[in-house]
C-alpha atoms as a PDB file:
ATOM      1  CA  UNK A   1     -23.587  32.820 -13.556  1.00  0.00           C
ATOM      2  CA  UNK A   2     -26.838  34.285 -13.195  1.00  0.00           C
ATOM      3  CA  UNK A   3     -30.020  31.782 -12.829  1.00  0.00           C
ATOM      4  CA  UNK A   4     -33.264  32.776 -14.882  1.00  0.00           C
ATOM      5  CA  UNK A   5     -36.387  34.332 -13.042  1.00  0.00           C
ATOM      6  CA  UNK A   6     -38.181  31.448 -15.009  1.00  0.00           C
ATOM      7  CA  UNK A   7     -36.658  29.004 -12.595  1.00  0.00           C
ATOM      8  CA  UNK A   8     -36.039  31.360  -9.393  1.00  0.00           C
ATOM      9  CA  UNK A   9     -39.900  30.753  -8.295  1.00  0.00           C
ATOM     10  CA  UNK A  10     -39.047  26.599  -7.920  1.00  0.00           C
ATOM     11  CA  UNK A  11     -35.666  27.717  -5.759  1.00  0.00           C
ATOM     12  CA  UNK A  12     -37.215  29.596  -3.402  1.00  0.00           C
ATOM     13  CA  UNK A  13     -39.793  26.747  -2.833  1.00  0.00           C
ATOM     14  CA  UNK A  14     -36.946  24.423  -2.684  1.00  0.00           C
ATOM     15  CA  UNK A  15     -35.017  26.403  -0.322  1.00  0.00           C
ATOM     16  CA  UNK A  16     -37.625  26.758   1.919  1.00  0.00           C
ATOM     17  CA  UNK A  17     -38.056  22.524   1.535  1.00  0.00           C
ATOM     18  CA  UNK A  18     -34.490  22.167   1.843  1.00  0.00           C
ATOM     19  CA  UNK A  19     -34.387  21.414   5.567  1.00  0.00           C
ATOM     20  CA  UNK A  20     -37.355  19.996   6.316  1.00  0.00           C
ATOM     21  CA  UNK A  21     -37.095  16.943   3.042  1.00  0.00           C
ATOM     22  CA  UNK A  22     -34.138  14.842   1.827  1.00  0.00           C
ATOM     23  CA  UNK A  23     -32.246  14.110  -1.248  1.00  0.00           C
ATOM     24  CA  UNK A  24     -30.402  11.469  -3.014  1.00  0.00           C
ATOM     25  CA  UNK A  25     -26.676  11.844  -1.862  1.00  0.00           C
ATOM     26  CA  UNK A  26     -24.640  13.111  -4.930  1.00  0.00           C
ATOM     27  CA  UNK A  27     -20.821  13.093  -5.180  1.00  0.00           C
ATOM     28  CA  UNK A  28     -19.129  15.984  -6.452  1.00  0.00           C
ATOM     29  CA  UNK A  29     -17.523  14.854  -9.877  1.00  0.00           C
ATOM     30  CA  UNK A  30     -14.158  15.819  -8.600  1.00  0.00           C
ATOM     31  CA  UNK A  31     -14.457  12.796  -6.437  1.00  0.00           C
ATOM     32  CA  UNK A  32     -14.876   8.704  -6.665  1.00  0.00           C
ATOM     33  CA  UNK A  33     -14.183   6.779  -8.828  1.00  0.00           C
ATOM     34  CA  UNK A  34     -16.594   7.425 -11.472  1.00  0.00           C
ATOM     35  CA  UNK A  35     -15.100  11.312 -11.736  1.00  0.00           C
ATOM     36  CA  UNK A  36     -15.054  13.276 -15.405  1.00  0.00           C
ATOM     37  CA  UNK A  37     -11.256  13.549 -16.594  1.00  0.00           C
ATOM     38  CA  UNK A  38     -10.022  17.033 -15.676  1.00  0.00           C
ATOM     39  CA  UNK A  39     -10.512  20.128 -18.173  1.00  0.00           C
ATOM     40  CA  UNK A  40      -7.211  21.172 -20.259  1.00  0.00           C
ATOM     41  CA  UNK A  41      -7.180  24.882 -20.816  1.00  0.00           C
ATOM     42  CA  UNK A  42      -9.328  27.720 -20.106  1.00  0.00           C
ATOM     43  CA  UNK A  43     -11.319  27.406 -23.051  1.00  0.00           C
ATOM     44  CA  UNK A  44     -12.803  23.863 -22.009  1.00  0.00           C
ATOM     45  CA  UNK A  45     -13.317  25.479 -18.678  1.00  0.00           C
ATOM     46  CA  UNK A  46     -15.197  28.621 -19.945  1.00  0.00           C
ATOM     47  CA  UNK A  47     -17.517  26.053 -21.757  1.00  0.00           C
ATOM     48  CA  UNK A  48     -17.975  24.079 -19.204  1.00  0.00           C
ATOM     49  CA  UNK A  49     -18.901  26.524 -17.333  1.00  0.00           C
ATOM     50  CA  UNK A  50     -21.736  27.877 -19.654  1.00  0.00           C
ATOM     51  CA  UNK A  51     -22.662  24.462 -20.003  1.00  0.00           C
ATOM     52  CA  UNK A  52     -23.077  24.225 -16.609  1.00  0.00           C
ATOM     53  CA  UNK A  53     -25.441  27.425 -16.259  1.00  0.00           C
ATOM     54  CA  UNK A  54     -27.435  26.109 -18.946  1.00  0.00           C
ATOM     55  CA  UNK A  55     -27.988  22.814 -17.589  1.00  0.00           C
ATOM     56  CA  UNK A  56     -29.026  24.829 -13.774  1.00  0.00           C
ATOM     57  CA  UNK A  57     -31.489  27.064 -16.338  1.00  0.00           C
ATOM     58  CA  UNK A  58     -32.979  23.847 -17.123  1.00  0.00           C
ATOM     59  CA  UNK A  59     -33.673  22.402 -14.199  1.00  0.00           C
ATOM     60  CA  UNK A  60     -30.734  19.321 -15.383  1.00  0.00           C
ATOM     61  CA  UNK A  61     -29.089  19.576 -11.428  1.00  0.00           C
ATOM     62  CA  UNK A  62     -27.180  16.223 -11.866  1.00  0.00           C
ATOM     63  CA  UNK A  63     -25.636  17.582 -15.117  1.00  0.00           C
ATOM     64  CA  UNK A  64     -24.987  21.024 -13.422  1.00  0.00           C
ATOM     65  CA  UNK A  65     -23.456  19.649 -10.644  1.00  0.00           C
ATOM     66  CA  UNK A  66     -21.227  17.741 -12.054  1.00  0.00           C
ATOM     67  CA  UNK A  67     -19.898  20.260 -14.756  1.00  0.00           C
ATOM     68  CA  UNK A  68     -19.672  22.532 -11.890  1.00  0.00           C
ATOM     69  CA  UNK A  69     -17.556  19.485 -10.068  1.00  0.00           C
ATOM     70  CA  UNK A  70     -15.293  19.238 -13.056  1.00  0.00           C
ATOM     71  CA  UNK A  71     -14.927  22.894 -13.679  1.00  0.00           C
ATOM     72  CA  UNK A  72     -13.616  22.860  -9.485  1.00  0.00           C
ATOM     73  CA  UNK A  73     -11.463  19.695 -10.464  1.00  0.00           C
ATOM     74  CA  UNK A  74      -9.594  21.375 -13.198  1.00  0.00           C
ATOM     75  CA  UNK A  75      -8.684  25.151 -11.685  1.00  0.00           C
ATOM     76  CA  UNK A  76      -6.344  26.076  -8.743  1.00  0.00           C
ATOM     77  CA  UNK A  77      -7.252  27.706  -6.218  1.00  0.00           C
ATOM     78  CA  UNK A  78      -6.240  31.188  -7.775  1.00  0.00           C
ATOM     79  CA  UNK A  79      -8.365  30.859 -10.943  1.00  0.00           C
ATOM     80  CA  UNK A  80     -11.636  32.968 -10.880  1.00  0.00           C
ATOM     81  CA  UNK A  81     -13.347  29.683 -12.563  1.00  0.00           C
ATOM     82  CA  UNK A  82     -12.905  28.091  -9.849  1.00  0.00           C
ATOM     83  CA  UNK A  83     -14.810  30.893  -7.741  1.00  0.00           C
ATOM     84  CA  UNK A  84     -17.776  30.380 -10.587  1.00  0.00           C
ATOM     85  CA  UNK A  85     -17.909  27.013 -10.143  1.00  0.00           C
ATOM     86  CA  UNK A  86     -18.244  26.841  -6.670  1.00  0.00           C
ATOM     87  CA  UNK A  87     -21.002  29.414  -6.171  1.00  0.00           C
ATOM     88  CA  UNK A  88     -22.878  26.946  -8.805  1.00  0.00           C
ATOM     89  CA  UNK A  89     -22.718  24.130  -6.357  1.00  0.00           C
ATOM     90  CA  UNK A  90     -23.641  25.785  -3.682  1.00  0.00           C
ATOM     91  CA  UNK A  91     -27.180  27.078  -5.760  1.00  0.00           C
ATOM     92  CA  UNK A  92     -27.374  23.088  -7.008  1.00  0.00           C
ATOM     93  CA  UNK A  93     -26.900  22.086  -3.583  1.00  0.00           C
ATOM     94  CA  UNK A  94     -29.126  24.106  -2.474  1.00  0.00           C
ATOM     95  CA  UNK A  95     -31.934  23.818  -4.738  1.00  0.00           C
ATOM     96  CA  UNK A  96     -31.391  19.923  -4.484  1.00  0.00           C
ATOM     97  CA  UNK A  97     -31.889  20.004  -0.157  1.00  0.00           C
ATOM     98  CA  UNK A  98     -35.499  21.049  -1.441  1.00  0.00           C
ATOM     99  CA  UNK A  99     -36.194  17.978  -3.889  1.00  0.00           C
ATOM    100  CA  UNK A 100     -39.338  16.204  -2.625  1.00  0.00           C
ATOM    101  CA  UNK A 101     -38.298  12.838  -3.240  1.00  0.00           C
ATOM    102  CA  UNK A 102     -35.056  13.385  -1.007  1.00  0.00           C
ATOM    103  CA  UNK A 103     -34.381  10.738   1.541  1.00  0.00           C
ATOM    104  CA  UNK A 104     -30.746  12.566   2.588  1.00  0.00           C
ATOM    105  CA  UNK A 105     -30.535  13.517   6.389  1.00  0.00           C
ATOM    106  CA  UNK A 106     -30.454  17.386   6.396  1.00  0.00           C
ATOM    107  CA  UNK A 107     -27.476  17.863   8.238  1.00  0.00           C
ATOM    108  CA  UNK A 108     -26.111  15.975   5.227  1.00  0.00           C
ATOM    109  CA  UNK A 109     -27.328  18.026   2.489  1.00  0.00           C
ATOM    110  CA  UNK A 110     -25.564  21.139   3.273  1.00  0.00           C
ATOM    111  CA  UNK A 111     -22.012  19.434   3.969  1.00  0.00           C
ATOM    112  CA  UNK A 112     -20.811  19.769   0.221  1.00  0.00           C
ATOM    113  CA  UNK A 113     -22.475  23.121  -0.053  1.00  0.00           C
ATOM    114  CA  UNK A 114     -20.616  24.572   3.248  1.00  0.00           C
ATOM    115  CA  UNK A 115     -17.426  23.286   2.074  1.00  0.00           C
ATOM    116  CA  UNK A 116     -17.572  25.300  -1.034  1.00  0.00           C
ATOM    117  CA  UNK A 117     -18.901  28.450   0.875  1.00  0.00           C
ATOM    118  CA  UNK A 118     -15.838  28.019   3.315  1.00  0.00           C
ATOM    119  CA  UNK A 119     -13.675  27.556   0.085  1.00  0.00           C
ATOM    120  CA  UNK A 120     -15.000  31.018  -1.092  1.00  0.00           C
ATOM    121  CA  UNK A 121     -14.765  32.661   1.992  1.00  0.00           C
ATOM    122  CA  UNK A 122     -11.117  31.751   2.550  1.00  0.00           C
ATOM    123  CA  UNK A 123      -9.868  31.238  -0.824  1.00  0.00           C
ATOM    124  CA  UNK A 124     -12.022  34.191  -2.839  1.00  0.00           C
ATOM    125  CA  UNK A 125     -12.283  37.578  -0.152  1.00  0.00           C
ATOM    126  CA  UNK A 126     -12.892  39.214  -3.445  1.00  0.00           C
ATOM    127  CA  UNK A 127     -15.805  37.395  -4.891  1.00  0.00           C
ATOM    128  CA  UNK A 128     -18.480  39.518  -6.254  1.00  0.00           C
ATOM    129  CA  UNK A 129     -20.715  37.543  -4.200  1.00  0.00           C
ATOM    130  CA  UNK A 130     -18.565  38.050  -0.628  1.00  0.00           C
ATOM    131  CA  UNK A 131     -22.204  39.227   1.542  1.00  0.00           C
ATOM    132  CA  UNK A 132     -24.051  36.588   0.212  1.00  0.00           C
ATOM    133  CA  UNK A 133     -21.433  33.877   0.689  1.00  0.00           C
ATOM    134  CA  UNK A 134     -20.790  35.175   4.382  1.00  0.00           C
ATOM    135  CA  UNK A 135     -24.803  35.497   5.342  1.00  0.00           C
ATOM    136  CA  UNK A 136     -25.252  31.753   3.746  1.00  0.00           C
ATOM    137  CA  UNK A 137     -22.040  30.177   6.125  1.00  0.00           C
ATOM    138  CA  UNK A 138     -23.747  32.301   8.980  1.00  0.00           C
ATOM    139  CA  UNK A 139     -26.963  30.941   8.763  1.00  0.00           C
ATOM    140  CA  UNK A 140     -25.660  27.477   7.531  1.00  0.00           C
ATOM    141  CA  UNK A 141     -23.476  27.278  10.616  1.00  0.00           C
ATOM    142  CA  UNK A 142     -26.366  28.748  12.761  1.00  0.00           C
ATOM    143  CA  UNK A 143     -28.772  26.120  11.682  1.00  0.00           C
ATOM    144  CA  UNK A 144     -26.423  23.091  12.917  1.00  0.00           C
ATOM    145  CA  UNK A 145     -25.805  24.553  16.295  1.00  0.00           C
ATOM    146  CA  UNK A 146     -29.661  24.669  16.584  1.00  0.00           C
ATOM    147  CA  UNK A 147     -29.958  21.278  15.120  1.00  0.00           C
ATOM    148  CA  UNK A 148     -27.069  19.516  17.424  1.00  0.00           C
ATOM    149  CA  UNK A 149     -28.829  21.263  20.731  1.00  0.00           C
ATOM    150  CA  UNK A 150     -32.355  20.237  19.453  1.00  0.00           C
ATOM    151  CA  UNK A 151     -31.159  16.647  19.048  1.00  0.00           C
ATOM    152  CA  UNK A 152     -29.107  16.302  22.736  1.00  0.00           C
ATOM    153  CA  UNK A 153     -32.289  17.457  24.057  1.00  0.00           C
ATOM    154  CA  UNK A 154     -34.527  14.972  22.591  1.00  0.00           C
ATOM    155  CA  UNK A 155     -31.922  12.207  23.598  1.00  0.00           C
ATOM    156  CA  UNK A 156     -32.404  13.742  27.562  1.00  0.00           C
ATOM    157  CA  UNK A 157     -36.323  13.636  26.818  1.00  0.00           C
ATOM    158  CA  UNK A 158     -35.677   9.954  26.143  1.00  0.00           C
ATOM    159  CA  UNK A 159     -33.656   8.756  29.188  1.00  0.00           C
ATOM    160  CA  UNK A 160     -36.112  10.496  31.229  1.00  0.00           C
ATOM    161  CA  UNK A 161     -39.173   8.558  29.817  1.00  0.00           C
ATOM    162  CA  UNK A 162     -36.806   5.452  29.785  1.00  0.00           C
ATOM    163  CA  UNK A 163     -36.315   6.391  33.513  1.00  0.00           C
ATOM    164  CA  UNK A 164     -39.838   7.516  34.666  1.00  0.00           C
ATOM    165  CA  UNK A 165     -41.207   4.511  32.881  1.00  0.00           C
ATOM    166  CA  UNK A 166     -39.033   1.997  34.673  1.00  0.00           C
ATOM    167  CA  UNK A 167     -39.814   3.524  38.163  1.00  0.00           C
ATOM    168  CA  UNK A 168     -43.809   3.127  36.953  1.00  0.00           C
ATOM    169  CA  UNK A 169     -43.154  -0.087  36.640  1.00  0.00           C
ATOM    170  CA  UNK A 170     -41.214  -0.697  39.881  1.00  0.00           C
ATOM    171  CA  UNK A 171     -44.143   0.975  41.814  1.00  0.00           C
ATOM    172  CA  UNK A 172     -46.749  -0.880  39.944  1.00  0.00           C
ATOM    173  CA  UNK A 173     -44.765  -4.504  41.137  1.00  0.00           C
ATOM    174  CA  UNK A 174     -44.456  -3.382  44.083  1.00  0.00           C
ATOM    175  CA  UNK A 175     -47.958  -2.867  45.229  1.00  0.00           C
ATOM    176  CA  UNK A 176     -49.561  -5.848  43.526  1.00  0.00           C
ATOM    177  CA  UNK A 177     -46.793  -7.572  45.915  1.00  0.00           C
ATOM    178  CA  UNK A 178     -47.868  -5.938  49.089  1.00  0.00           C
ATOM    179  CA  UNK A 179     -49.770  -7.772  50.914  1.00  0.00           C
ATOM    180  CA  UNK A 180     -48.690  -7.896  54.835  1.00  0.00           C
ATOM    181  CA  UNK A 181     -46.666  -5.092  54.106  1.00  0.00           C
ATOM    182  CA  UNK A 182     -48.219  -2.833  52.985  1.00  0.00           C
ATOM    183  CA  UNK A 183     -47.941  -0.216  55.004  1.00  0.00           C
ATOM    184  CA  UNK A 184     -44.158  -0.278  54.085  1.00  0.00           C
ATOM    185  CA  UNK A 185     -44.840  -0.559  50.710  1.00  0.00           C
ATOM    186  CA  UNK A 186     -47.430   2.330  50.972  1.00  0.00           C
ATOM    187  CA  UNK A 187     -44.682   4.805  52.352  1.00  0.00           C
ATOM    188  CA  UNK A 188     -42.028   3.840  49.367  1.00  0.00           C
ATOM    189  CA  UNK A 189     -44.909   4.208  47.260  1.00  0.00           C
ATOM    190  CA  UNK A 190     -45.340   7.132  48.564  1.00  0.00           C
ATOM    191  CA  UNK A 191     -41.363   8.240  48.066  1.00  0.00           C
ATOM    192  CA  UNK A 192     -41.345   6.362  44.146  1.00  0.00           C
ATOM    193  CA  UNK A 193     -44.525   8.964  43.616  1.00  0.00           C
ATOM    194  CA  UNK A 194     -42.702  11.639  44.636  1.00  0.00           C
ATOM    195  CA  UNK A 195     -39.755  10.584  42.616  1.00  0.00           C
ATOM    196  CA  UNK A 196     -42.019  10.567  39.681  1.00  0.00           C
ATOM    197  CA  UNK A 197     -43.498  14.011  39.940  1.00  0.00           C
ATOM    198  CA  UNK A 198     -39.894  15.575  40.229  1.00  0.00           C
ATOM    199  CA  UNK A 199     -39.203  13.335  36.870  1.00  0.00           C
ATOM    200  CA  UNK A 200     -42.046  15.081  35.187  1.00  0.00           C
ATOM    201  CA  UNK A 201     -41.336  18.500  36.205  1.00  0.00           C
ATOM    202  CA  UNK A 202     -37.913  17.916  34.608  1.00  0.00           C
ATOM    203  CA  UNK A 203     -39.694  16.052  31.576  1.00  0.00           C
ATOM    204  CA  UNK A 204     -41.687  19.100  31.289  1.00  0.00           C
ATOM    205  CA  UNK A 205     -39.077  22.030  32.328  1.00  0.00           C
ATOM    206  CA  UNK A 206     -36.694  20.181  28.731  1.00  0.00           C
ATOM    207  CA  UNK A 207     -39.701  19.634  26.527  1.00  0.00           C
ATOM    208  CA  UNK A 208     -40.513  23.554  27.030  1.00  0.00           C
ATOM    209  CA  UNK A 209     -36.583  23.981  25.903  1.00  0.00           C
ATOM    210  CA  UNK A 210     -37.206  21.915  23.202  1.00  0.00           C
ATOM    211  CA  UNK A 211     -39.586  23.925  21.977  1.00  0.00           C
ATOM    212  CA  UNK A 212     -37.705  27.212  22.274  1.00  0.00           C
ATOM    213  CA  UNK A 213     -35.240  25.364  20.096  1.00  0.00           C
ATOM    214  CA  UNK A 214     -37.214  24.046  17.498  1.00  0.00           C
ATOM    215  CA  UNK A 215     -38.608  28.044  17.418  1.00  0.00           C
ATOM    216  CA  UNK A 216     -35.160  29.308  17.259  1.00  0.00           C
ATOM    217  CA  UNK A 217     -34.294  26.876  14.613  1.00  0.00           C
ATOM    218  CA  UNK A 218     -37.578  28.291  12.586  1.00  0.00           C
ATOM    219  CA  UNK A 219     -36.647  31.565  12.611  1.00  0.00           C
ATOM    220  CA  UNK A 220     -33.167  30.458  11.182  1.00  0.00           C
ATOM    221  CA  UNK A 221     -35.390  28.442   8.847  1.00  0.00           C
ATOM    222  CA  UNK A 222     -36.683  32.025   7.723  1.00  0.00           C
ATOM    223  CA  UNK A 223     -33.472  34.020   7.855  1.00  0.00           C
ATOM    224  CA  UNK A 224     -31.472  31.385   5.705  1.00  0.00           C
ATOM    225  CA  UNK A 225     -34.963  31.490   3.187  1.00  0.00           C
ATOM    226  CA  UNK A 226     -34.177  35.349   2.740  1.00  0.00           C
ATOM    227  CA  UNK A 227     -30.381  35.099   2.358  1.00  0.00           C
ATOM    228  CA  UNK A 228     -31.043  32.298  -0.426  1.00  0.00           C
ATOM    229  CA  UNK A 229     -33.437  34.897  -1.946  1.00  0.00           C
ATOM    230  CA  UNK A 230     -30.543  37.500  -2.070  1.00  0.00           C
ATOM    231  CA  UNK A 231     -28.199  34.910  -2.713  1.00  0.00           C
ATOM    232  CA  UNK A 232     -30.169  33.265  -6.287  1.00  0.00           C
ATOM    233  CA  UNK A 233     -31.493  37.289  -7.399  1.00  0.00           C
ATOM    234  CA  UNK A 234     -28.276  38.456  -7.443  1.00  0.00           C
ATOM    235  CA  UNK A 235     -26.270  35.222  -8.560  1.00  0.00           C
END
């Protein structure tokens, strides 16, 4: 399956896009209820499979996909079809994480896309396309780990503000209550304050994390962008 330098120039865009935008959600045709009827013999499959190159050629990724779904419905896991087919929905996923009018989450996007790498990787240690499959699960993998430690430490970020913002307030009632004591109130003031200032440090201390993340997860950004590049010129 090899995809035209016509079209490559749109996949590396869309690559790039992939996990920044969202998609529509589409199922494999090898699941639901909706799915094609399997493929009987190897000829069906063979066209199928052209028909399914043709269709990525043309930019026709719902049609692709799901040719590409039937082809994986209708081979075992020992037929080299089924290797073909799977390497074709990872490139559909793939170029489909970059579609501008996506609304998918992009954690999302690449399940159905690792699931076929893993597929390859366990089920095809042969493939002609064994480096490329192995950088892309690397990076794929990579990219979630950054993505689940970027996202616990935005929810910290947020029960710190919660926090800080409710002991603001506390202070704030308590001096427009002072009065005769204010003195008292002056000194707890003076402890909430202090309170405060060790809440910001920390605020501070995980929003420069945060952005150490969000860097790391960039330059995984970049590294998956040049593994898709060898991936699509030599698919």
């Amino acid at each position: 399956m090899i995809v035209p330098r016509s079209f490559r120039p749109f996949l590396f865009l869309a690559l790039v896009a992939a996990l920044a935008v969202a998609a529509e959600p589409r199922v494999c045709a090898a699941d639901g209820a909706d799915a094609e009827p399997p493929l009987s013999g190897r000829r069906q499959i063979r066209g199928a499979l052209q028909e399914a190159d043709d269709a990525l050629e043309q930019g026709r990724l719902d049609a692709a996909g799901r040719l590409y779904g039937q082809v994986v419905a209708s081979t075992s896991a020992a037929d080299g079809h089924r290797a073909q087919a799977l390497y074709g929905v990872v490139l559909v996923d793939l170029i489909e994480m970059g579609t501008p009018a996506a609304e998918r989450d992009a954690a999302g996007d690449t399940a159905e896309a690792t699931a076929a790498l893993e597929e390859l990787a366990s089920s095809f240690p042969s493939f002609e396309r064994g480096p490329e499959v192995a950088a892309a699960r690397s990076c794929l993998t990579e990219l979630g780990r950054a993505g689940s430690r970027t996202e616990d430490l935005e929810k910290r970020i947020a029960e710190l503000e919660a926090e800080l913002a409710e002991r603001t307030a506390r202070l704030a009632a308590k001096d427009a209550a002072a009065g005769d004591r204010v003195a008292e109130l002056e000194a707890e003031g003076d402890a909430l304050r202090t309170e405060g200032e060790a809440l910001r440090t920390q605020l501070a201390e995980l929003q420069e994390k945060l952005s150490s993340v969000e860097e790391e997860l960039e330059k995984k950004e970049e590294a998956l962008e040049k593994v898709k590049k060898t991936l699509i010129s030599g698919g």
